[in-house]
N, C-alpha and C. Protein backbone atom coordinates (compact mmCIF):
# COMPACT_ATOMS: atom_id res chain seq x y z
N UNK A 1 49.45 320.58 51.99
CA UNK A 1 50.46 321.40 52.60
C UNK A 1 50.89 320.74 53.91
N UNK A 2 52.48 320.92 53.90
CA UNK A 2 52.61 320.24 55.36
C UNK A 2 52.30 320.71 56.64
N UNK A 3 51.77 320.19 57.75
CA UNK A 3 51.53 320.59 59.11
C UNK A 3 52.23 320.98 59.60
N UNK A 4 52.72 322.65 60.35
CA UNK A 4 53.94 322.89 61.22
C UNK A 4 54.01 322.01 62.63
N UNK A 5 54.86 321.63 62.95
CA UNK A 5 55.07 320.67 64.32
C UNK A 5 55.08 321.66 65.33
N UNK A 6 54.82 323.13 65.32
CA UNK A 6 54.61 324.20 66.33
C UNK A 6 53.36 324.86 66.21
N UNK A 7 52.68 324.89 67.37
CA UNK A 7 51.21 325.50 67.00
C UNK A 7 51.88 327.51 67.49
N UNK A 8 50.17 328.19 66.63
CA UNK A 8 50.30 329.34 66.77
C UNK A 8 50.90 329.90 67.99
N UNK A 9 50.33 329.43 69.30
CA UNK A 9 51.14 329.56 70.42
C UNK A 9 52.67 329.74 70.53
N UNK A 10 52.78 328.49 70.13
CA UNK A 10 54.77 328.31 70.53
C UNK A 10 55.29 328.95 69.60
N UNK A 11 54.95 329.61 68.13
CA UNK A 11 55.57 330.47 67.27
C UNK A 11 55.30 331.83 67.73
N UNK A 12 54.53 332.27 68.40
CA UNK A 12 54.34 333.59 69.15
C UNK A 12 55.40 333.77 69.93
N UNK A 13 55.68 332.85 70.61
CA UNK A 13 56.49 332.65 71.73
C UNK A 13 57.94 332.91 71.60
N UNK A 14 57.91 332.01 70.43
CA UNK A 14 59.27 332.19 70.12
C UNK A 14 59.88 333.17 69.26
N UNK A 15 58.75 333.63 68.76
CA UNK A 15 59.27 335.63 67.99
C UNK A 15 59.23 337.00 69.48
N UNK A 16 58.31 336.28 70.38
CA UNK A 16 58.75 337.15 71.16
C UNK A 16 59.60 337.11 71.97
N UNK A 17 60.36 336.15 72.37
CA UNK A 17 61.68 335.30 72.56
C UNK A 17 62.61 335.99 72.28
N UNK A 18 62.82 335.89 71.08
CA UNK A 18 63.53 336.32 70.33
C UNK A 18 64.01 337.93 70.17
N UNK A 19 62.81 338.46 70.54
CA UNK A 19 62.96 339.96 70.23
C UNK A 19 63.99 340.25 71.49
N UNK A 20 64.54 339.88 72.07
CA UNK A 20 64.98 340.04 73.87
C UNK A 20 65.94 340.37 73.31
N UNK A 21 66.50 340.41 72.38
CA UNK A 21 67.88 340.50 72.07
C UNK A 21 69.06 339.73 72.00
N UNK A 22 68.87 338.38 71.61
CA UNK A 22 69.96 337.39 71.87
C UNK A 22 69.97 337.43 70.48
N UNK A 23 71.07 337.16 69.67
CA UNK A 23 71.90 336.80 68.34
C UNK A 23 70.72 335.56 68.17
N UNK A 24 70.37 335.72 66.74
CA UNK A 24 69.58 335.04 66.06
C UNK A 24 70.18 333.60 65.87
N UNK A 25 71.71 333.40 65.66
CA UNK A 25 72.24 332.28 65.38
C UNK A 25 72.23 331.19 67.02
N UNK A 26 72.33 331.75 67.97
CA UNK A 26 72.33 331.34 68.88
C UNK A 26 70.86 331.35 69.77
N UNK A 27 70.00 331.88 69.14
CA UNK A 27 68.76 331.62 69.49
C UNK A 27 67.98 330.10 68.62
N UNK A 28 68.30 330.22 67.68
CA UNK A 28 67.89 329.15 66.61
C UNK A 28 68.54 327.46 67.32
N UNK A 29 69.91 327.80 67.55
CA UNK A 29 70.73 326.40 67.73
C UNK A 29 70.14 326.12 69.38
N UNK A 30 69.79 327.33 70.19
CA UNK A 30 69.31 326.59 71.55
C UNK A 30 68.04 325.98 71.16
N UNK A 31 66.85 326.47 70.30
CA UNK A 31 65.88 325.89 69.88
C UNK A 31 65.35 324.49 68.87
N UNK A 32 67.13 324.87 68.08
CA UNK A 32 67.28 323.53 67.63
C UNK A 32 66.18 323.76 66.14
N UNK A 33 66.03 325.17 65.51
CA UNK A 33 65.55 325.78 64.50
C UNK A 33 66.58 325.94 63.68
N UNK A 34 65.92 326.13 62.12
CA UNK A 34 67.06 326.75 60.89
C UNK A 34 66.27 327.95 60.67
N UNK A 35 66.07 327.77 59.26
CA UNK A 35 65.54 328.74 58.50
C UNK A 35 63.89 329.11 58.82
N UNK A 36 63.16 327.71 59.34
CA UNK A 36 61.81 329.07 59.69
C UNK A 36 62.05 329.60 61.12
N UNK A 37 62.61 330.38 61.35
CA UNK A 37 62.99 331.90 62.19
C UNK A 37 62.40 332.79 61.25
N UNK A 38 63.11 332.88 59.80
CA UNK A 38 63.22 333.75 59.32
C UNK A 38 62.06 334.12 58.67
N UNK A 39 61.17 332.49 58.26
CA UNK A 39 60.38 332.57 57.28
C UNK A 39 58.76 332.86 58.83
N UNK A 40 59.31 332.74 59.99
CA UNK A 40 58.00 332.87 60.80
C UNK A 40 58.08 334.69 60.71
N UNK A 41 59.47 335.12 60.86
CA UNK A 41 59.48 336.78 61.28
C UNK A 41 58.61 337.40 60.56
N UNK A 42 59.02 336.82 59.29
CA UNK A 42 58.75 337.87 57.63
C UNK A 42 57.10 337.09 57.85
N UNK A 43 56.41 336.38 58.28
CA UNK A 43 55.33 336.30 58.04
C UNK A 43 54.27 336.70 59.22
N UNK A 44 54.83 336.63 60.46
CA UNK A 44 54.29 336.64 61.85
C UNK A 44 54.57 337.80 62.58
N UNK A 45 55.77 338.38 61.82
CA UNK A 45 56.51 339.53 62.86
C UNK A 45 55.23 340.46 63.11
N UNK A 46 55.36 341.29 64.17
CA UNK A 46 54.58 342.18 64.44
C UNK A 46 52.74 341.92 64.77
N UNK A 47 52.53 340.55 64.82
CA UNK A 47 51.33 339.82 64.87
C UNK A 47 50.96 339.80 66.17
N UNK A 48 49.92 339.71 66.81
CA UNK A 48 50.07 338.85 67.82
C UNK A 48 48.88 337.73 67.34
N UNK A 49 48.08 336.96 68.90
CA UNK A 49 47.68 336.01 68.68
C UNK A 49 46.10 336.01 67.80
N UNK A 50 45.54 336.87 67.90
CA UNK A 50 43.99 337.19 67.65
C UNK A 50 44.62 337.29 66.09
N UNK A 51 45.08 338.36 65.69
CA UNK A 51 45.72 338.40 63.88
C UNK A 51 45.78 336.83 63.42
N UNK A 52 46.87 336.83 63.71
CA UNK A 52 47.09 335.03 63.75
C UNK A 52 46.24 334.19 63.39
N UNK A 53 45.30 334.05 64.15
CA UNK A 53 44.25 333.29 63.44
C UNK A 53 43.50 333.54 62.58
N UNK A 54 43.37 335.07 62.92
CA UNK A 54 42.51 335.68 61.24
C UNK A 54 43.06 335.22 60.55
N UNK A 55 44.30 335.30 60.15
CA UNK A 55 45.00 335.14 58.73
C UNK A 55 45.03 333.64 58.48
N UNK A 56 45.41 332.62 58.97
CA UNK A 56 44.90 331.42 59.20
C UNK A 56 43.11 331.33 58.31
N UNK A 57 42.33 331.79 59.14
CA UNK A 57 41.22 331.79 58.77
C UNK A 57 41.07 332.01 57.38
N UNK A 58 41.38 333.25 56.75
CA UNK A 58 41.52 333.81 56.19
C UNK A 58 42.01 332.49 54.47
N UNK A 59 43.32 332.57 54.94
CA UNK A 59 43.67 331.40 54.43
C UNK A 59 43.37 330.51 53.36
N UNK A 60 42.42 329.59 54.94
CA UNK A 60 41.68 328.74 54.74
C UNK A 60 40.26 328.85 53.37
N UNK A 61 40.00 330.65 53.47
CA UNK A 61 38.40 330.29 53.74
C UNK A 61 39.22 330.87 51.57
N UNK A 62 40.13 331.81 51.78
CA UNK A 62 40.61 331.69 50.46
C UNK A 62 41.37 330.48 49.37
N UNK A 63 41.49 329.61 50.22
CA UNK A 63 41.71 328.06 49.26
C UNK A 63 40.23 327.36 49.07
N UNK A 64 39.58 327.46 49.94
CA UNK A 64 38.00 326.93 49.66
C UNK A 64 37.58 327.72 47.83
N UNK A 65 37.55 329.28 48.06
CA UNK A 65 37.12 329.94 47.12
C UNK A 65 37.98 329.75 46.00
N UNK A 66 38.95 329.20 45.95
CA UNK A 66 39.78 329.11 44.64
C UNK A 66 39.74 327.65 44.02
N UNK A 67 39.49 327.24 45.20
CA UNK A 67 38.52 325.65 44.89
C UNK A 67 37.68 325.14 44.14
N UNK A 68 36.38 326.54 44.53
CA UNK A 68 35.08 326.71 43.80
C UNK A 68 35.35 327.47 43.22
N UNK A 69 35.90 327.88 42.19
CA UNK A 69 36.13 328.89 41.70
C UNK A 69 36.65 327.67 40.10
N UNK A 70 37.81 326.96 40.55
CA UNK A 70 38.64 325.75 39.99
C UNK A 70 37.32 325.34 39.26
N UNK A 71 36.55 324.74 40.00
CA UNK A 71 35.39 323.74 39.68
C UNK A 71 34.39 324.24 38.72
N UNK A 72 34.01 325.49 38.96
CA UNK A 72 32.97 325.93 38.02
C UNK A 72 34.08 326.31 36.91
N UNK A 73 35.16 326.83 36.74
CA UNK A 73 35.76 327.53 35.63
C UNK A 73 36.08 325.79 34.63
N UNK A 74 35.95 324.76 35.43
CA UNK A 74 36.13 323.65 34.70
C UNK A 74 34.54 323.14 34.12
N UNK A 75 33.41 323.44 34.62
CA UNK A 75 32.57 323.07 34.34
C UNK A 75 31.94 324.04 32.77
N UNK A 76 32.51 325.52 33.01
CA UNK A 76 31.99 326.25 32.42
C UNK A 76 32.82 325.66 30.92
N UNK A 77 33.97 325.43 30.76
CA UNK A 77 34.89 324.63 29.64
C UNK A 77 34.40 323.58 29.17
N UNK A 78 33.74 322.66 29.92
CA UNK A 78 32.80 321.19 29.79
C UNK A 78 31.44 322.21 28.79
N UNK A 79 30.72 323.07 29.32
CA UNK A 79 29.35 323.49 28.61
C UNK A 79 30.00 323.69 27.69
N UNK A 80 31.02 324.94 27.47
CA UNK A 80 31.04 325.20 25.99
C UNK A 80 31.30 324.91 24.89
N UNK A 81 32.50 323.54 25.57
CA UNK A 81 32.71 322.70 24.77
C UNK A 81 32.31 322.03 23.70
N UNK A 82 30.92 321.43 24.86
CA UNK A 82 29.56 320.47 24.42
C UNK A 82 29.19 321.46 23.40
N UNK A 83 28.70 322.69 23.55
CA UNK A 83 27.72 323.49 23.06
C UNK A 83 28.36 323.77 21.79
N UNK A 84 29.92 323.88 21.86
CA UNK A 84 30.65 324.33 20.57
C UNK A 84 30.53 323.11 19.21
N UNK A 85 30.01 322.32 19.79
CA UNK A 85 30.10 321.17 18.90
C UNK A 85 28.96 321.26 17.98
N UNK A 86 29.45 320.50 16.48
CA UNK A 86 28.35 321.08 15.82
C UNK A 86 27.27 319.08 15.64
N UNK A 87 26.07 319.71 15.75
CA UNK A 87 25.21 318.10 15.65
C UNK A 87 25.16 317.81 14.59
């Protein structure tokens, strides 16, 4: 997955920025942003910084488990495989 070039910080910042009331189109072009405005709101809105990293965390610790999860559901296909076979 690609790395955002803005850490949790400066995306806080800039949704709460934002909330001040300036026109979204003209908040974006002073920032020199497109479309993730939209895609930080719908995911960040209403967050602050402590959430933030939960979910991050969170994340993280749910791609690990789908990982191991991947691995044994491939291993368990390898046993039965073997086992289905006749000697």
């Amino acid at each position: 997955m690609k790395k955002s070039k803005y850490s949790d910080a400066q995306i806080m910042a800039v949704l709460k920025q934002a909330e001040g009331g300036v026109s979204v189109s003209e908040f974006c072009r002073e920032h020199g942003m497109s479309v993730s405005f939209y895609k930080w709101r719908s995911k960040y809105g209403g967050m602050d910084a402590s959430l933030m990293a939960r979910m991050k965390e969170l994340d993280e610790e749910n791609k690990r488990l789908k990982k191991m999860y991947a691995e044994k559901s491939m291993q368990n296909d390898l046993l039965k495989e073997a086992l289905g076979k006749k000697w």
